[in-house]
N, C-alpha and C. Protein backbone atom coordinates (compact mmCIF):
# COMPACT_ATOMS: atom_id res chain seq x y z
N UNK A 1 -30.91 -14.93 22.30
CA UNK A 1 -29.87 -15.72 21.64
C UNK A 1 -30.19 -15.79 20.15
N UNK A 2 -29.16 -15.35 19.27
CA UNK A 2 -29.35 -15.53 18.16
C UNK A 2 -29.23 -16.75 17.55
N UNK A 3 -29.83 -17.54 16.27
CA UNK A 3 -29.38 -18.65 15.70
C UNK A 3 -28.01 -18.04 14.51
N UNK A 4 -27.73 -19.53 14.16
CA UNK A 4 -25.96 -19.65 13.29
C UNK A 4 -26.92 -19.86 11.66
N UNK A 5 -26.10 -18.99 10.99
CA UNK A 5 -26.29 -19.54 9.91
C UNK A 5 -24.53 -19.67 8.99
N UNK A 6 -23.96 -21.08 9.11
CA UNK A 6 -22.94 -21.53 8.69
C UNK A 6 -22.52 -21.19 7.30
N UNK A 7 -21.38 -21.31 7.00
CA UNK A 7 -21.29 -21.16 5.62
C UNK A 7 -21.45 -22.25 4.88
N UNK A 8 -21.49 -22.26 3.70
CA UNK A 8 -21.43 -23.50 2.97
C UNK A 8 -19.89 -24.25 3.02
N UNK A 9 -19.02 -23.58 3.36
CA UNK A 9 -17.33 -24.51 3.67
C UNK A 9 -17.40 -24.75 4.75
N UNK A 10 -18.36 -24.36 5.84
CA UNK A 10 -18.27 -24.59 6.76
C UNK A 10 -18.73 -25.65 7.63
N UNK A 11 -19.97 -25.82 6.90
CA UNK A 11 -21.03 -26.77 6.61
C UNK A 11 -19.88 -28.53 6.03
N UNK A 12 -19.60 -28.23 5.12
CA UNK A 12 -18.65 -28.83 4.51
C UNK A 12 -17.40 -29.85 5.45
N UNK A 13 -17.32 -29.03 6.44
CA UNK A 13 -16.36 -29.76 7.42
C UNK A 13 -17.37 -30.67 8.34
N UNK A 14 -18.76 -30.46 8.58
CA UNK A 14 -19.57 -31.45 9.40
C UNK A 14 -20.25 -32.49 8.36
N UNK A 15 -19.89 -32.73 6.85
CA UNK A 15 -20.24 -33.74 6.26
C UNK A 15 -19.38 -34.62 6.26
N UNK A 16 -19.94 -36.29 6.47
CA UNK A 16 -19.15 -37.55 6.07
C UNK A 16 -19.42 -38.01 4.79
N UNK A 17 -19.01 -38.01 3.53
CA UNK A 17 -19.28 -38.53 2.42
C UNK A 17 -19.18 -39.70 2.27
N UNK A 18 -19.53 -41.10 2.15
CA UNK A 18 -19.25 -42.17 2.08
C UNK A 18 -18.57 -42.77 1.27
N UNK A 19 -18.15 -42.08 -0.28
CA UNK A 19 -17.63 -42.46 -1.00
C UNK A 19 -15.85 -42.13 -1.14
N UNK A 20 -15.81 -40.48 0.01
CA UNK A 20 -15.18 -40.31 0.23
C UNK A 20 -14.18 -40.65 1.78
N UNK A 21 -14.63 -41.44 2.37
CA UNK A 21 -14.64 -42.20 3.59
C UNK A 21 -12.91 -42.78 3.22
N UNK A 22 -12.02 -43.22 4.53
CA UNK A 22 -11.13 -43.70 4.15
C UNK A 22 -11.05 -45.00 4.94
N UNK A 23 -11.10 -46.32 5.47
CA UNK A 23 -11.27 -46.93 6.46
C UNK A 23 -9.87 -47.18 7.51
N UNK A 24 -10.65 -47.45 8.89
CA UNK A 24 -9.65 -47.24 9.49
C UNK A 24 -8.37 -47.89 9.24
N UNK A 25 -8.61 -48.96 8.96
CA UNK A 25 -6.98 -49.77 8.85
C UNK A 25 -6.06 -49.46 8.03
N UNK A 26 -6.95 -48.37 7.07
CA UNK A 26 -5.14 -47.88 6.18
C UNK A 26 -4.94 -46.62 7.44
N UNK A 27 -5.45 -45.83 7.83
CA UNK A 27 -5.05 -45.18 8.87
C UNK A 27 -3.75 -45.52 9.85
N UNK A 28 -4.83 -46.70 10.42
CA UNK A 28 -3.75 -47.45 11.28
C UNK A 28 -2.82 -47.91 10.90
N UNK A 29 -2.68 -48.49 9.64
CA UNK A 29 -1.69 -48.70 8.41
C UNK A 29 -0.46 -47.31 8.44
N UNK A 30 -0.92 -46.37 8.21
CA UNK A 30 -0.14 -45.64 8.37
C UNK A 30 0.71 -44.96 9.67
N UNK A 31 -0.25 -45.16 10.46
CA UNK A 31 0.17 -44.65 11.68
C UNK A 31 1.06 -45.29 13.02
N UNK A 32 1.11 -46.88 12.56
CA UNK A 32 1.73 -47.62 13.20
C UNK A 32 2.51 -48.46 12.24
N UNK A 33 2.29 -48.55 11.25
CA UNK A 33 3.33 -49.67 10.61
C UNK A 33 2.96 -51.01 10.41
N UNK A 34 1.61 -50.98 11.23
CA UNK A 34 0.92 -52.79 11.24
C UNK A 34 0.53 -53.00 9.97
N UNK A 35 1.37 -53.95 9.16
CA UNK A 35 0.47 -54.53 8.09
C UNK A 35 -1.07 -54.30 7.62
N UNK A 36 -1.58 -54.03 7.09
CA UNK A 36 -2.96 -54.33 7.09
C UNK A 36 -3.75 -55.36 7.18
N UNK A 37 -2.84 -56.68 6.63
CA UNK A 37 -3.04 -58.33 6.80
C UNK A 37 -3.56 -58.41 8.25
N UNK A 38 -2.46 -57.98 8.97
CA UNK A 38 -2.37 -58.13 10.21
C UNK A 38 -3.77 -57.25 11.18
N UNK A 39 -3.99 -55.90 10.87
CA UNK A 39 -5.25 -55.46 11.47
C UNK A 39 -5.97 -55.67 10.80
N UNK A 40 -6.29 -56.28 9.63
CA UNK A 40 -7.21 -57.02 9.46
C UNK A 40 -7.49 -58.26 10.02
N UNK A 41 -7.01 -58.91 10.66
CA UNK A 41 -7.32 -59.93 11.88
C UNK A 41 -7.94 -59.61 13.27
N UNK A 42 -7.90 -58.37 13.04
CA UNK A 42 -8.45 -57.76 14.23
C UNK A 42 -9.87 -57.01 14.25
N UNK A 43 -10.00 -56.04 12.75
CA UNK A 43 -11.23 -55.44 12.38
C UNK A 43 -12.10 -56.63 11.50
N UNK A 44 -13.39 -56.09 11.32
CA UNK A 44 -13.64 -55.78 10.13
C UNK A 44 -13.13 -55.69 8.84
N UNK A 45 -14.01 -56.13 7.47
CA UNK A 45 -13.43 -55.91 6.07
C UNK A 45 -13.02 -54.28 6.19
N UNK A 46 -13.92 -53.31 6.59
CA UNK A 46 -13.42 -52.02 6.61
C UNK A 46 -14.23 -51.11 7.96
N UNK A 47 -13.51 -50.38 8.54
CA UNK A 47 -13.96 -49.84 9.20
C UNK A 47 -13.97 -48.47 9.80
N UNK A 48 -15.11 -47.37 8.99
CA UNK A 48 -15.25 -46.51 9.02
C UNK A 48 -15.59 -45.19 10.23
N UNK A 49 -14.40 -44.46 10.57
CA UNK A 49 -15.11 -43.51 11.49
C UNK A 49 -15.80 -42.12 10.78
N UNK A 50 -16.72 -41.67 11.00
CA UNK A 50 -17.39 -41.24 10.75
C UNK A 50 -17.62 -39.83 11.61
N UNK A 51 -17.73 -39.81 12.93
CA UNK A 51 -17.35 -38.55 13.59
C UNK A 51 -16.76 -38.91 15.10
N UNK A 52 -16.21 -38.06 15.87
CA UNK A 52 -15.46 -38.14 16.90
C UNK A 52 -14.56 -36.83 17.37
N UNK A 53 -14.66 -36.94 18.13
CA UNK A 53 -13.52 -35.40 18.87
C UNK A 53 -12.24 -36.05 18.08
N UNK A 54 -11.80 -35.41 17.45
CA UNK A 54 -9.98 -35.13 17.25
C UNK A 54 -9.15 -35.78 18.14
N UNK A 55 -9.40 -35.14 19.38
CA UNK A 55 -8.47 -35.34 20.28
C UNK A 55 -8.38 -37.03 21.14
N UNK A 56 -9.30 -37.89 20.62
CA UNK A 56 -10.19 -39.11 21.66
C UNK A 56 -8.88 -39.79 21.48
N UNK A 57 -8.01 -40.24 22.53
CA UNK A 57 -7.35 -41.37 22.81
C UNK A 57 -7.58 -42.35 22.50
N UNK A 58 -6.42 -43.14 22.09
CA UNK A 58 -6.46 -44.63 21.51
C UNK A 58 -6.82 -44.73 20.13
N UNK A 59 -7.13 -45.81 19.42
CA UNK A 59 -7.12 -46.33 18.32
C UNK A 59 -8.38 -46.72 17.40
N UNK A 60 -9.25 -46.13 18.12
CA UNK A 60 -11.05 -46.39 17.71
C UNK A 60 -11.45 -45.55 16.89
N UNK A 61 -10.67 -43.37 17.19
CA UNK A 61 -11.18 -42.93 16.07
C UNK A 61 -10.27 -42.32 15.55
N UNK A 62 -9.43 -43.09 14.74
CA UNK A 62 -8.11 -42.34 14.05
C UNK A 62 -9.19 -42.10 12.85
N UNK A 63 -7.94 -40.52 12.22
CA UNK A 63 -8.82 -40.14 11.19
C UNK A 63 -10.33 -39.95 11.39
N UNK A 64 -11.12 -39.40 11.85
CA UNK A 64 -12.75 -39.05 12.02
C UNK A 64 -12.91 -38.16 10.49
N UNK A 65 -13.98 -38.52 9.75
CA UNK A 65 -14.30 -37.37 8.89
C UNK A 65 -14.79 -36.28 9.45
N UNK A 66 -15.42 -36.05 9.99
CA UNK A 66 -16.09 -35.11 10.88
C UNK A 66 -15.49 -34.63 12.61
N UNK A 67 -15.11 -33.91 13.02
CA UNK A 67 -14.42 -33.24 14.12
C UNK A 67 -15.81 -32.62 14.89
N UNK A 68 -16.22 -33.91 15.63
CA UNK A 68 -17.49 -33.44 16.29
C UNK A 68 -17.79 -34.46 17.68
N UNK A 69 -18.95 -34.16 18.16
CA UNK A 69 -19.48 -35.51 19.16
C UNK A 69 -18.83 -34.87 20.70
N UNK A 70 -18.17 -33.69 20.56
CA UNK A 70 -17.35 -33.29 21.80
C UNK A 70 -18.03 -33.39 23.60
N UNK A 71 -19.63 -32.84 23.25
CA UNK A 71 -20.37 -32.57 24.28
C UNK A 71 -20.80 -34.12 24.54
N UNK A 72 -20.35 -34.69 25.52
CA UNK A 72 -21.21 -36.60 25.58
C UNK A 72 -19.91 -37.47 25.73
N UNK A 73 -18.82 -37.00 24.64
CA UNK A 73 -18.32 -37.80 23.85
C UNK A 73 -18.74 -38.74 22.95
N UNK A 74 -19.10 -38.81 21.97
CA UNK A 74 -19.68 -39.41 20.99
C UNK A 74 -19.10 -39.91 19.69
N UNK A 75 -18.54 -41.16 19.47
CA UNK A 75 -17.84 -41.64 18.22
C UNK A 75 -18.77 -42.46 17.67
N UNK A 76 -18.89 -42.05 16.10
CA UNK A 76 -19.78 -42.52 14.84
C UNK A 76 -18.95 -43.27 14.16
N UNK A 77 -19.03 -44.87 14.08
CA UNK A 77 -18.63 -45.07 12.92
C UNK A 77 -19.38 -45.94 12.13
N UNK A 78 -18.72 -46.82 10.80
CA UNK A 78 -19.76 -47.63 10.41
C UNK A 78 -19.12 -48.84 10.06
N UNK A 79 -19.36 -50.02 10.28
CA UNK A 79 -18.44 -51.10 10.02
C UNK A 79 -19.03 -52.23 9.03
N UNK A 80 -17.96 -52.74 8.03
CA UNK A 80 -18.09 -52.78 6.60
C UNK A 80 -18.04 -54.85 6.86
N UNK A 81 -18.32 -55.40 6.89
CA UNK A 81 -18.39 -56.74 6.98
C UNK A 81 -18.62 -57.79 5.53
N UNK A 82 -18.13 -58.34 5.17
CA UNK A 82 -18.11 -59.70 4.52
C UNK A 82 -18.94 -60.66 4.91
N UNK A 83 -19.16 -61.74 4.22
CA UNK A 83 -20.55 -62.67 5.21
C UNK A 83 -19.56 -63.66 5.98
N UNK A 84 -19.51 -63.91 6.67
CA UNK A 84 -19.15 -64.67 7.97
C UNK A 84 -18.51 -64.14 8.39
N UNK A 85 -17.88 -62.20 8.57
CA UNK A 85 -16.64 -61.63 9.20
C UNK A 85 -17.33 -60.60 9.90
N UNK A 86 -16.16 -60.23 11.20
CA UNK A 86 -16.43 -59.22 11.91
C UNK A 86 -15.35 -59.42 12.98
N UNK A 87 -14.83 -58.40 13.90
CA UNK A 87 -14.14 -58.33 14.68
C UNK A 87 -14.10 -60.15 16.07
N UNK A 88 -13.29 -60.19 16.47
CA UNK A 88 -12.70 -60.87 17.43
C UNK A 88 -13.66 -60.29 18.67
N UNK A 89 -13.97 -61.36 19.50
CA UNK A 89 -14.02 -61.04 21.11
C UNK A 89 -13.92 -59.92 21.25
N UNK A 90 -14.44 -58.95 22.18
CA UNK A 90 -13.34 -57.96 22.89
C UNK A 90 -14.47 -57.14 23.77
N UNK A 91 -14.06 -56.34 24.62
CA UNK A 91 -14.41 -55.69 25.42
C UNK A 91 -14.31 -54.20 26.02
N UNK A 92 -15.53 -53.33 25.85
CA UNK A 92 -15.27 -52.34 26.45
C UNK A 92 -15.36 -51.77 28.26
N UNK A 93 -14.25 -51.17 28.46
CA UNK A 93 -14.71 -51.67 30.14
C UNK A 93 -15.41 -50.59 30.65
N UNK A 94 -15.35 -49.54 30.00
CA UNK A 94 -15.82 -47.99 30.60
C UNK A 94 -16.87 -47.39 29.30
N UNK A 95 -16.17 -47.47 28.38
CA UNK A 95 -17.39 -46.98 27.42
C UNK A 95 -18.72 -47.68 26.71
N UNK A 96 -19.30 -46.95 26.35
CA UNK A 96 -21.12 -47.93 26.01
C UNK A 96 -20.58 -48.45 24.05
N UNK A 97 -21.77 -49.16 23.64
CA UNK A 97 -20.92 -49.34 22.51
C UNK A 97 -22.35 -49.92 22.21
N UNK A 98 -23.01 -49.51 21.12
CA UNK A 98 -24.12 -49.57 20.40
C UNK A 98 -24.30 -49.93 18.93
N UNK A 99 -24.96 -51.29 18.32
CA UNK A 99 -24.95 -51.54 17.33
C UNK A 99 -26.59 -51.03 16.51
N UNK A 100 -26.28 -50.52 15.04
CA UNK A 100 -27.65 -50.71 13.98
C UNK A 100 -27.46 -51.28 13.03
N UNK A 101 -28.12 -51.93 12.93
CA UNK A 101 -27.99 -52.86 11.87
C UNK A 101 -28.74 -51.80 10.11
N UNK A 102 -27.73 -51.72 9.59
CA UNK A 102 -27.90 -50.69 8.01
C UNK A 102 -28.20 -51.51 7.39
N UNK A 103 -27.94 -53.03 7.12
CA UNK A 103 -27.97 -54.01 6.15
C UNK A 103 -27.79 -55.04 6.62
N UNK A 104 -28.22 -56.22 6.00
CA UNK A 104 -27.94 -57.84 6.20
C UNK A 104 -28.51 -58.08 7.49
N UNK A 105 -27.94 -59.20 7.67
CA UNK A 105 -28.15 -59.36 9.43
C UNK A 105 -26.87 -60.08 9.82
N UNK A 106 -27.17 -59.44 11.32
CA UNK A 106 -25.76 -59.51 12.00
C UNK A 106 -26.12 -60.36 13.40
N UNK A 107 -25.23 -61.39 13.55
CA UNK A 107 -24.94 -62.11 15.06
C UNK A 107 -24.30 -61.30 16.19
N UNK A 108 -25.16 -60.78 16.91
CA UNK A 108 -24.02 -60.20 18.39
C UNK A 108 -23.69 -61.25 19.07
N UNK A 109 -22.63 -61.98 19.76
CA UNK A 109 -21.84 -61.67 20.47
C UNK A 109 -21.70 -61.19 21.85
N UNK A 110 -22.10 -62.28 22.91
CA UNK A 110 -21.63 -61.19 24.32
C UNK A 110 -21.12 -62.79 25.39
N UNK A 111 -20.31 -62.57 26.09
CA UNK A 111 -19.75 -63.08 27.14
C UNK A 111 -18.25 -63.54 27.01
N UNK A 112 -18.15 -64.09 28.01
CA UNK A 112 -16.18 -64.10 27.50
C UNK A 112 -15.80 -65.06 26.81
N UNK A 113 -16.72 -66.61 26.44
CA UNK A 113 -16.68 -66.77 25.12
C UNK A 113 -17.42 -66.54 23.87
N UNK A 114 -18.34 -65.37 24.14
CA UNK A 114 -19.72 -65.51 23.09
C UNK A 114 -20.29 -66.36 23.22
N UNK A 115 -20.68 -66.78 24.17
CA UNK A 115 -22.10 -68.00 24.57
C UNK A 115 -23.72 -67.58 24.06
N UNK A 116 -23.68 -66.46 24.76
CA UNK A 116 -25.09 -65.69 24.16
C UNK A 116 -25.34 -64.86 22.91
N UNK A 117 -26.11 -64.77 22.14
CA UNK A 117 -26.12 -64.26 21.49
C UNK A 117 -27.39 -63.15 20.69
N UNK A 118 -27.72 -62.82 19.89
CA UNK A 118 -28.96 -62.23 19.08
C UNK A 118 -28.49 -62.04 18.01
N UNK A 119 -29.87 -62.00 16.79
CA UNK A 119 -29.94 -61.14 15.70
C UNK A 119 -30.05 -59.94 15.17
N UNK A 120 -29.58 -59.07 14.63
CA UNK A 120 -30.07 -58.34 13.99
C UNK A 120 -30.46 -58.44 13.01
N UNK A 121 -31.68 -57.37 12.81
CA UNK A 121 -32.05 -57.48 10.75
C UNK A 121 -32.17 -55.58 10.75
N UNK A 122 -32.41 -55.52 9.69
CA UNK A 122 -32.30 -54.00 9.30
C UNK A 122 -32.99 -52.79 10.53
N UNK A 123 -32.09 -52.16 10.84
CA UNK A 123 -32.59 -50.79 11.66
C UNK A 123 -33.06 -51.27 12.97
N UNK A 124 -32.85 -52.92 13.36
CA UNK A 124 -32.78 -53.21 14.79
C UNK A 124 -31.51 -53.37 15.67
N UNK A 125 -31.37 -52.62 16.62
CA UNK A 125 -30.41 -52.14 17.54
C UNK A 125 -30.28 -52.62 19.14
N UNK A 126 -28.92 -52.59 19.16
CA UNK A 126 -28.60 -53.28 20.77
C UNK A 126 -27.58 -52.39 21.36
N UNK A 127 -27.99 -51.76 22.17
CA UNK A 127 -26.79 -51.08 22.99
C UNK A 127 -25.99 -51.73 24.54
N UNK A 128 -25.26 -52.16 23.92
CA UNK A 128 -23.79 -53.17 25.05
C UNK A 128 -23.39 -52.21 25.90
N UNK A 129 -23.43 -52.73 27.03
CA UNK A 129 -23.01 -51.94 28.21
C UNK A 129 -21.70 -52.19 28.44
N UNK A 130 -20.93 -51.60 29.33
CA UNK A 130 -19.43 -51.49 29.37
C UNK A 130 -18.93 -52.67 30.55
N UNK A 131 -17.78 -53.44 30.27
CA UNK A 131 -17.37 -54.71 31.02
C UNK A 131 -18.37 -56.12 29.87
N UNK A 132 -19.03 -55.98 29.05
CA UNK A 132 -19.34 -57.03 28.32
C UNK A 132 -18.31 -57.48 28.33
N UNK A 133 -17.94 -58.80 27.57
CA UNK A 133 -17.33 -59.20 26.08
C UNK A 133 -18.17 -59.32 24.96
N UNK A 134 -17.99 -58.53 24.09
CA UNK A 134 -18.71 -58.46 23.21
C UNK A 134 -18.40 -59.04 21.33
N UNK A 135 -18.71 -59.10 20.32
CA UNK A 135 -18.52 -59.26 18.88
C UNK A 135 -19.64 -59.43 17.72
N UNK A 136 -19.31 -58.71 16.61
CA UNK A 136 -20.59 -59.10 15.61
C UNK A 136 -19.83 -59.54 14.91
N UNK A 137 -20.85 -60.10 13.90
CA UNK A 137 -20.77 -60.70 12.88
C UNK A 137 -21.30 -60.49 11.84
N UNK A 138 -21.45 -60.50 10.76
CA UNK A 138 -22.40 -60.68 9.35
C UNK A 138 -23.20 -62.21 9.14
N UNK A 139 -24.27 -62.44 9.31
CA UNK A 139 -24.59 -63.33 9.24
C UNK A 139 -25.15 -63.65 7.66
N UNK A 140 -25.38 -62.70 6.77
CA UNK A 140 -26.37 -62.39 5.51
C UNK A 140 -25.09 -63.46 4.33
N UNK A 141 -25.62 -63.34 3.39
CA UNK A 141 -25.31 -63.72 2.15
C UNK A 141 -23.86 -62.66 1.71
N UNK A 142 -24.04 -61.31 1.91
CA UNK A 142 -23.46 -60.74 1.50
C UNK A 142 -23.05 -59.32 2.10
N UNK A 143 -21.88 -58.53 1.74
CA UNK A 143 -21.92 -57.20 2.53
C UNK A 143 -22.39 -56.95 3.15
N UNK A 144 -22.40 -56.58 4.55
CA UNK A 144 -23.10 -55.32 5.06
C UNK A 144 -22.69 -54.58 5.92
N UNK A 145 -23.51 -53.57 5.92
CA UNK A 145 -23.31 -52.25 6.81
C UNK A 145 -23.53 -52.22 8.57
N UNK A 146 -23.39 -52.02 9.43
CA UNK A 146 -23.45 -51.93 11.02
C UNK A 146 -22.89 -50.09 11.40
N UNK A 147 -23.93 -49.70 12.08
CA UNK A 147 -23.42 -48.44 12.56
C UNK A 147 -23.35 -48.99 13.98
N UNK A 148 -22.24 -48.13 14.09
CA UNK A 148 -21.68 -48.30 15.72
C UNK A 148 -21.02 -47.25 16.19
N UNK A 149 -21.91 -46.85 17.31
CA UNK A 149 -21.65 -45.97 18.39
C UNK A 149 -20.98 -46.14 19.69
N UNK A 150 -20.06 -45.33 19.87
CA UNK A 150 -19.53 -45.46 21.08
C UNK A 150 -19.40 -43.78 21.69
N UNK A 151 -19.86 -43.86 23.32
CA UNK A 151 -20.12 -43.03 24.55
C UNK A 151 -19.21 -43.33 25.30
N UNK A 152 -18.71 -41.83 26.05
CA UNK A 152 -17.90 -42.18 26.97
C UNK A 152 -17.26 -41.04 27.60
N UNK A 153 -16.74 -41.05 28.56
CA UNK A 153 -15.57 -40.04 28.87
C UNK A 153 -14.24 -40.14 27.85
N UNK A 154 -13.92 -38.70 27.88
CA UNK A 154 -12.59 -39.19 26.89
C UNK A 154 -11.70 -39.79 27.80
N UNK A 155 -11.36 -39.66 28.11
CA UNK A 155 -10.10 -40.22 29.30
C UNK A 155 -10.43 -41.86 29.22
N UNK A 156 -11.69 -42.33 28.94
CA UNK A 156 -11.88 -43.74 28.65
C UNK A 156 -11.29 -44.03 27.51
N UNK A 157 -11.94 -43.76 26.57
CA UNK A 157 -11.64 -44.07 25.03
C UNK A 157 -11.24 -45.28 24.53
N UNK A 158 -9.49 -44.94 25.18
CA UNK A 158 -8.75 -46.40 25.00
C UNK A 158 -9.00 -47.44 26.23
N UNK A 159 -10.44 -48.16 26.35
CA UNK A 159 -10.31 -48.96 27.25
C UNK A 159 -11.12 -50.27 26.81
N UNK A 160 -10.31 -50.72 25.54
CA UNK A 160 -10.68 -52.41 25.14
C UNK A 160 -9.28 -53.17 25.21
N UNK A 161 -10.50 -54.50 25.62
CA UNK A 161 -9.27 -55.50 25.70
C UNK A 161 -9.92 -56.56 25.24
N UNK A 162 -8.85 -57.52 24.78
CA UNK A 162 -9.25 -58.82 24.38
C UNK A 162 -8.88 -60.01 24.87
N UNK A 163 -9.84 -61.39 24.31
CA UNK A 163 -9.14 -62.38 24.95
C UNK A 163 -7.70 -62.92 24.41
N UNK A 164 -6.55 -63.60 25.39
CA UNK A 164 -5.59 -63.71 24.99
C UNK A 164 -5.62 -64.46 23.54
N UNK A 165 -6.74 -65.64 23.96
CA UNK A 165 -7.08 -66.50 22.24
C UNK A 165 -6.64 -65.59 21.07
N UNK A 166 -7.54 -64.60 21.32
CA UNK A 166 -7.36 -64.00 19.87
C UNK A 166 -6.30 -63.26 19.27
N UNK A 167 -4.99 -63.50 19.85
CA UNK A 167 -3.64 -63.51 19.76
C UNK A 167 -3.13 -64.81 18.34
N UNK A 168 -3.63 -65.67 18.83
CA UNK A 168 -2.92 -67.35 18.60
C UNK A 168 -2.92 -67.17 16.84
N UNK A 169 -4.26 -66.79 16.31
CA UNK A 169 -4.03 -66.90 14.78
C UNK A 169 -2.88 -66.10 14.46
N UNK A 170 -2.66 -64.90 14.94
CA UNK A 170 -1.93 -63.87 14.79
C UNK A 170 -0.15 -64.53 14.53
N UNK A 171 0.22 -65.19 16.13
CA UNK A 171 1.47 -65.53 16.37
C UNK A 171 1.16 -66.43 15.04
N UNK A 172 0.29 -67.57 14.75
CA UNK A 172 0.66 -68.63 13.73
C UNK A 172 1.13 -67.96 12.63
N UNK A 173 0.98 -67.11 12.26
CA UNK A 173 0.86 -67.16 10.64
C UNK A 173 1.94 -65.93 10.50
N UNK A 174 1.80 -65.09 11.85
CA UNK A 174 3.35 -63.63 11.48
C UNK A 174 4.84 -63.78 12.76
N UNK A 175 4.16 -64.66 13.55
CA UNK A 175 4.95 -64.83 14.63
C UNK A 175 4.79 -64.06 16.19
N UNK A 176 5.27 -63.92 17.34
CA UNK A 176 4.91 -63.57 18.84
C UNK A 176 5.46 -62.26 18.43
N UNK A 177 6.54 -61.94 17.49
CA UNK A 177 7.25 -60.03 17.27
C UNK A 177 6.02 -59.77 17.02
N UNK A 178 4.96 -59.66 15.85
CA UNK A 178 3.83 -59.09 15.59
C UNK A 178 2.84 -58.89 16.68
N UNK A 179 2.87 -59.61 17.29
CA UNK A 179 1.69 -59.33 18.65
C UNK A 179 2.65 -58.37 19.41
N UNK A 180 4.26 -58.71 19.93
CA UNK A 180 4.91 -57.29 20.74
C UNK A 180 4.71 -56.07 19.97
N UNK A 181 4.39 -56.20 18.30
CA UNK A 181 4.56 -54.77 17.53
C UNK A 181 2.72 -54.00 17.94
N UNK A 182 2.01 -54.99 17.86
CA UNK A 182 0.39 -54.41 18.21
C UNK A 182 0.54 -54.12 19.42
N UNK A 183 1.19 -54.51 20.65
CA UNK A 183 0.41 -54.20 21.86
C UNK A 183 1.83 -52.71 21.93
N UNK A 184 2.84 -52.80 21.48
CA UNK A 184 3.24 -51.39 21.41
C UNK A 184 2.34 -50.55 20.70
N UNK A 185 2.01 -50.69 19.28
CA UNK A 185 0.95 -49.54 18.94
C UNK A 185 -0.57 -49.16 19.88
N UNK A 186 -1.04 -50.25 20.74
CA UNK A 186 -2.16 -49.86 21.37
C UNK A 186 -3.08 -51.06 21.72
N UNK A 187 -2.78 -52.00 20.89
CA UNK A 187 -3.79 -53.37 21.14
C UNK A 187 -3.63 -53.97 22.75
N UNK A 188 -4.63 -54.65 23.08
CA UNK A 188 -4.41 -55.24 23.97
C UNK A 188 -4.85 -56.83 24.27
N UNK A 189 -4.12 -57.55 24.32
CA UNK A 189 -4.44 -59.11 24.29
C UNK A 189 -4.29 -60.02 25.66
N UNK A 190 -5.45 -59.15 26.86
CA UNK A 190 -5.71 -59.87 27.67
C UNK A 190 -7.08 -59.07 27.80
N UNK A 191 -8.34 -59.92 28.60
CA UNK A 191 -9.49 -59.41 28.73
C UNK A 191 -8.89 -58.63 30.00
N UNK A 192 -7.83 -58.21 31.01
CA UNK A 192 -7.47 -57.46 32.16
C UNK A 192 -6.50 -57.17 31.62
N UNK A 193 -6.29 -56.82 30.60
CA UNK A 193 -4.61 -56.13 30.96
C UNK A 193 -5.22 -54.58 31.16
N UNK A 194 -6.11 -53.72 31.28
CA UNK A 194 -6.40 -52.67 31.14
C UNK A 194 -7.59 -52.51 31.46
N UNK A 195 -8.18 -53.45 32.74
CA UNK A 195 -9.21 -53.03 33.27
C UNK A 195 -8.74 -52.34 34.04
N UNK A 196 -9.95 -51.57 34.32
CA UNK A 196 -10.21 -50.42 35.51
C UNK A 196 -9.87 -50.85 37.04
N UNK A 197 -9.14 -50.68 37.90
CA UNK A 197 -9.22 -50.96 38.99
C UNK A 197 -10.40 -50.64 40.23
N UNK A 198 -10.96 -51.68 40.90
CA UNK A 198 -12.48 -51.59 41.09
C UNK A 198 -12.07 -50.86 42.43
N UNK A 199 -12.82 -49.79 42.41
CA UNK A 199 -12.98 -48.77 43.69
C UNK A 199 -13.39 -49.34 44.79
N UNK A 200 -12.49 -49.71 45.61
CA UNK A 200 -13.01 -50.11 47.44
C UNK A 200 -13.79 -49.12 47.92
N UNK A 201 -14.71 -49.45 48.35
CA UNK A 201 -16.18 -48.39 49.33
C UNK A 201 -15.78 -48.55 50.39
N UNK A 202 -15.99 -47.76 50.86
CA UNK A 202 -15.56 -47.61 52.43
C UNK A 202 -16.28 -48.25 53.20
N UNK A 203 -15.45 -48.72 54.51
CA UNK A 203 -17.07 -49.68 55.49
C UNK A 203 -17.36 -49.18 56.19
């Protein structure tokens, strides 16, 4: 077997530049019509994918800089936090979902109200198993960085849900049309509206 030696444009398509990064919510911004106000109630200050198959269903890796991760399924991204911000509740039911902490320190987040919790501080990591409820946070003074990985079958991909709660700020401030306009683009605002149906074993 011979080894590859790539070209330099070629090379070029497996780099993520950070400066050149676009975050997801103008994506989603574009691709659905949701305000950004509005998925910003849902993400992160910004939230970067970084690599992912092209093809991965649902709303986790729109836009990937990188067109990769195919063998595993493997989505890279990196998520951009404010100090006291970070995503809502939510839950993956089939795929794994792994935090590193790049900067600051961050509060995880796990049960269906976030009862339990941990720290992170720099380059310490927690990998969440699938059916959590899970959420971070920024706990630091200022900015920071979180890499987050997500594993899976593709055919999973799109399989988060949230608690209905985290609807309520939403309806207050844009009204109940804005929550029918998210769960048409892909959101989901029940911890079951899109669980897996549990396989009966035979007796």
């Amino acid at each position: 077997m011979k080894t590859l030696r790539p070209t330099q444009e070629e090379m070029k398509k497996r780099i993520a530049r950070f400066k050149e990064l676009k975050p997801r919510s103008a994506s989603l911004q574009e691709k659905t019509g949701i305000p950004t106000e509005v998925i910003r109630m849902l993400n992160p200050k910004a939230n970067y994918v970084l690599m992912a198959p092209d093809d991965v269903p649902g709303l986790l890796s729109v836009s990937p800089a990188v067109n990769g991760g195919h063998e595993g399924m493997l989505r890279v991204g990196m998520a951009l936090c404010a100090p006291n911000d970070g995503p809502g509740l939510h839950v993956h039911w089939k795929t794994h979902e792994t935090f590193i902490a790049l900067s600051g320190k961050w509060r995880i987040n796990w049960g269906d109200d976030g009862e339990e919790h941990v720290i992170l501080e720099p380059f310490d990591m927690i990998a969440v198993p699938p059916k959590v409820t899970r959420q971070f946070i920024n706990v630091s003074n200022q900015d920071a960085h979180l890499l987050v990985l997500i594993q899976g079958k593709k055919e999973d991909f799109n399989d988060v849900g949230r608690p209905a709660s985290s609807a309520k700020p939403i309806v207050e401030k844009y009204g109940p049309e804005m929550i029918e306009r998210l769960e048409k683009a892909g959101w989901k605002f029940s911890l079951d509206a899109n669980a897996p149906k549990e396989q009966e074993t035979a007796a």
